[in-house]
Protein backbone atom coordinates (compact mmCIF):
# COMPACT_ATOMS: atom_id res chain seq x y z
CA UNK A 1 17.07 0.99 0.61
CA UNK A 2 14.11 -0.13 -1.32
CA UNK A 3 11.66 -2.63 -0.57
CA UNK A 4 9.14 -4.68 -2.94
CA UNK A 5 5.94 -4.87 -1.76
CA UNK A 6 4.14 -8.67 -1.74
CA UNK A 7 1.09 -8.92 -3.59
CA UNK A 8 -2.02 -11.33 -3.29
CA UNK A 9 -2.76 -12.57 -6.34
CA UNK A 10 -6.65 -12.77 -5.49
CA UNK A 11 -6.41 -8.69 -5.03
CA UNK A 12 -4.62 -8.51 -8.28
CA UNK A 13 -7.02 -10.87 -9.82
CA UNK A 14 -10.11 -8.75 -8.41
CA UNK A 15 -8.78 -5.35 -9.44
CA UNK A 16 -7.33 -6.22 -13.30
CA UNK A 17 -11.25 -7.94 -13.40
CA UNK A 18 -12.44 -4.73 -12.63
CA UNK A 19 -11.11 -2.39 -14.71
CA UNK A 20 -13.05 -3.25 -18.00
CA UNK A 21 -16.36 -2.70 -15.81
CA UNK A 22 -16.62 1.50 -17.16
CA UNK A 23 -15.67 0.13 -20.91
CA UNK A 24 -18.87 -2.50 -20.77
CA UNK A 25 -21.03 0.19 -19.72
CA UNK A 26 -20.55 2.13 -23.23
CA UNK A 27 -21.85 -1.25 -25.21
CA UNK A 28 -24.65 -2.19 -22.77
CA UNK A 29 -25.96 1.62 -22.35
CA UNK A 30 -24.25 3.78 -25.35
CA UNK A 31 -26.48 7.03 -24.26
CA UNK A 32 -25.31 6.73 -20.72
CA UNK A 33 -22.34 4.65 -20.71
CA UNK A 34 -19.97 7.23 -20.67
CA UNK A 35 -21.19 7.86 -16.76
CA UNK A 36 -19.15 4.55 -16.26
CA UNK A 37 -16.32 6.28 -17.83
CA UNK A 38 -15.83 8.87 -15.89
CA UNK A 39 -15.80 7.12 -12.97
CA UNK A 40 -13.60 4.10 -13.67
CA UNK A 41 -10.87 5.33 -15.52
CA UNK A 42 -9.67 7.33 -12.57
CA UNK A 43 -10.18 4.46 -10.45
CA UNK A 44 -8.65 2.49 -12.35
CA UNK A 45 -5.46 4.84 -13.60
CA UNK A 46 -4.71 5.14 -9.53
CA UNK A 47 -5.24 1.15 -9.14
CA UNK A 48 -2.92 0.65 -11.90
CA UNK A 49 -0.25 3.49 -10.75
CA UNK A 50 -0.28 1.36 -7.30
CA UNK A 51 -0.15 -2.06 -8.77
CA UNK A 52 3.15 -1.03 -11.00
CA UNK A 53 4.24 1.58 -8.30
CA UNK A 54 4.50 0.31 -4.77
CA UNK A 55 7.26 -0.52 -2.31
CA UNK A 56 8.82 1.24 0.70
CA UNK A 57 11.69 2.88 1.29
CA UNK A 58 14.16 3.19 4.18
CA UNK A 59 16.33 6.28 3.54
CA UNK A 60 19.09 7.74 6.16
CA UNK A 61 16.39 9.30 8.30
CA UNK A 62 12.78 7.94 7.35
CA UNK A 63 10.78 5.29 6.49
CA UNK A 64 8.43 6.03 3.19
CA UNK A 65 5.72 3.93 1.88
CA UNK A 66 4.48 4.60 -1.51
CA UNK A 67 0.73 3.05 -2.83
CA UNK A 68 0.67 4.43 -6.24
CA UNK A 69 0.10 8.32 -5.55
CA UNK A 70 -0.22 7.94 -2.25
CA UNK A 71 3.10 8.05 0.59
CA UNK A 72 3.26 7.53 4.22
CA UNK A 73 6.54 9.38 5.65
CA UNK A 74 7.26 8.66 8.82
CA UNK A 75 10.75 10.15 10.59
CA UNK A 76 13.02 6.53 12.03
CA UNK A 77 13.43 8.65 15.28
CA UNK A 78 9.69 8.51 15.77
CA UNK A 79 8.98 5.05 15.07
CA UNK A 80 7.79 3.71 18.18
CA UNK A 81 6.26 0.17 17.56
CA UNK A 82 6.27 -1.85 13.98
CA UNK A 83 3.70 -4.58 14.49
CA UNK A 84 1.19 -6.64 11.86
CA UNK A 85 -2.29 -5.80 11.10
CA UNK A 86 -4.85 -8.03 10.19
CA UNK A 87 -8.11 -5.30 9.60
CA UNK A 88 -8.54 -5.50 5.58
CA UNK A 89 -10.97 -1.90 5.72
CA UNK A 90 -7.99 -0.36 7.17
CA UNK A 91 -6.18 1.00 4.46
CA UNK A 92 -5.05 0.56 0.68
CA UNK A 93 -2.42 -2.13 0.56
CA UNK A 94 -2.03 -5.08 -1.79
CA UNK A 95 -1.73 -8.05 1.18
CA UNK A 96 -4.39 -8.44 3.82
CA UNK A 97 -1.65 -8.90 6.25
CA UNK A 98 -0.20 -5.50 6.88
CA UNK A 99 2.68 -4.02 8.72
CA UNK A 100 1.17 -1.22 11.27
CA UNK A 101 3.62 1.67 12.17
CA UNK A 102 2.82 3.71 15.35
CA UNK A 103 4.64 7.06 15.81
CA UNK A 104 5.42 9.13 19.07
CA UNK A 105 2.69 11.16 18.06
CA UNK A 106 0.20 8.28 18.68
CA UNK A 107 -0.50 8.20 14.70
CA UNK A 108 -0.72 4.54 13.01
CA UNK A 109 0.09 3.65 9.17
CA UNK A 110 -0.88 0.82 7.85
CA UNK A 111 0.72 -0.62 4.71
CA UNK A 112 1.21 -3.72 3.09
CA UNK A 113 3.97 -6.30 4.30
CA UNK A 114 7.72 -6.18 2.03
CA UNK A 115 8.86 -9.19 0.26
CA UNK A 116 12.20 -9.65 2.53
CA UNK A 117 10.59 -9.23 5.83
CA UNK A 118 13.68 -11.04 6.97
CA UNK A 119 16.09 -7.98 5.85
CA UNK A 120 13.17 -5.48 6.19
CA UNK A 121 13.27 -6.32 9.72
CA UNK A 122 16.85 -6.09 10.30
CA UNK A 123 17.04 -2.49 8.52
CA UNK A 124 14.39 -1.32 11.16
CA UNK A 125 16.03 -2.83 13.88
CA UNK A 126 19.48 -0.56 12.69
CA UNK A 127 17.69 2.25 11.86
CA UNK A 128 15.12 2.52 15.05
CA UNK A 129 17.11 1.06 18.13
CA UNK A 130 14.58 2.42 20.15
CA UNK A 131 11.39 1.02 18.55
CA UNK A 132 9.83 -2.07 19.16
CA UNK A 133 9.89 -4.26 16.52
CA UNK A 134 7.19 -7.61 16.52
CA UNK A 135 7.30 -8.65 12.69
C-alpha cells in the first residue's frame, strides 16, 4: 500500500525559491557564474526528484520510505516503536513533524508524516502487532 507524503507549503515555497539561485549567478558574474551551476543543478535535480517523488510504502513484509533518491527499508518484524519527531536537522523530509521508526537493532529513521495518518496507522498496527505504535 502506498502512502502520500504531506508537504509544508513554506518548505515547498523555500526550495522552488531556491532553485533559480545557480541560474542568477551566470547574469550577475558571467566569467564565474557557471561555479553556481555546478553546484545547484544537482541540488536542485535531487530537490525536485523528492518534491515529485515521495511517499512510503507498506508492502507484505516492509515498510519503505522513499525521499526522491533516497529509501529507508525497514523489515515490519523489526519495527519496534513508531513515534513523532519534532528535530527539523534530523533528516530530509518535507513536514517538520516527522514520524521516527526505531528498529530491534536500536537504528532510528526519520521521515516525514503520510497524508492518512488515520489509515497509515491502522496498516502498522496489522502489519507490526508487536510494535508500539504512538502516532
Amino acid at each position: 500500500m502506498i502512502f502520500s507524503v504531506k508537504k509544508n507549503p513554506l518548505l515547498v515555497l523555500l526550495t522552488m525559491a531556491l532553485l533559480p539561485l545557480g541560474v542568477l549567478g551566470i547574469y550577475t558574474d558571467p566569467a564565474e557564474g557557471w561555479i553556481g551551476l555546478i553546484i545547484v543543478i544537482p541540488i536542485a535535480v535531487i530537490l525536485l526528484w523528492a518534491l515529485f517523488q515521495s511517499y512510503h510504502e507498506v508492502t507484505d513484509d516492509a515498510f519503505i520510505g522513499h525521499f526522491g533518491p533516497i529509501k529507508k527499508r525497514v523489515k515490519l518484524e523489526d519495527i519496534k516503536l513508531v513515534e513523532y519527531s519534532y528535530n527539523p536537522l534530523s533528516s530530509p523530509a518535507w513536514t517538520l513533524k516527522r514520524l521516527s521508526f526505531t528498529d530491534t537493532h536500536h537504528h532510528t529513521y526519520l521521515l516525514s508524516i503520510p497524508k492518512e495518518e488515520d489509515r497509515f496507522r491502522e496498516v502498522l498496527q496489522q502489519q507490526c502487532p508487536k510494535a508500539t505504535i504512538r502516532i
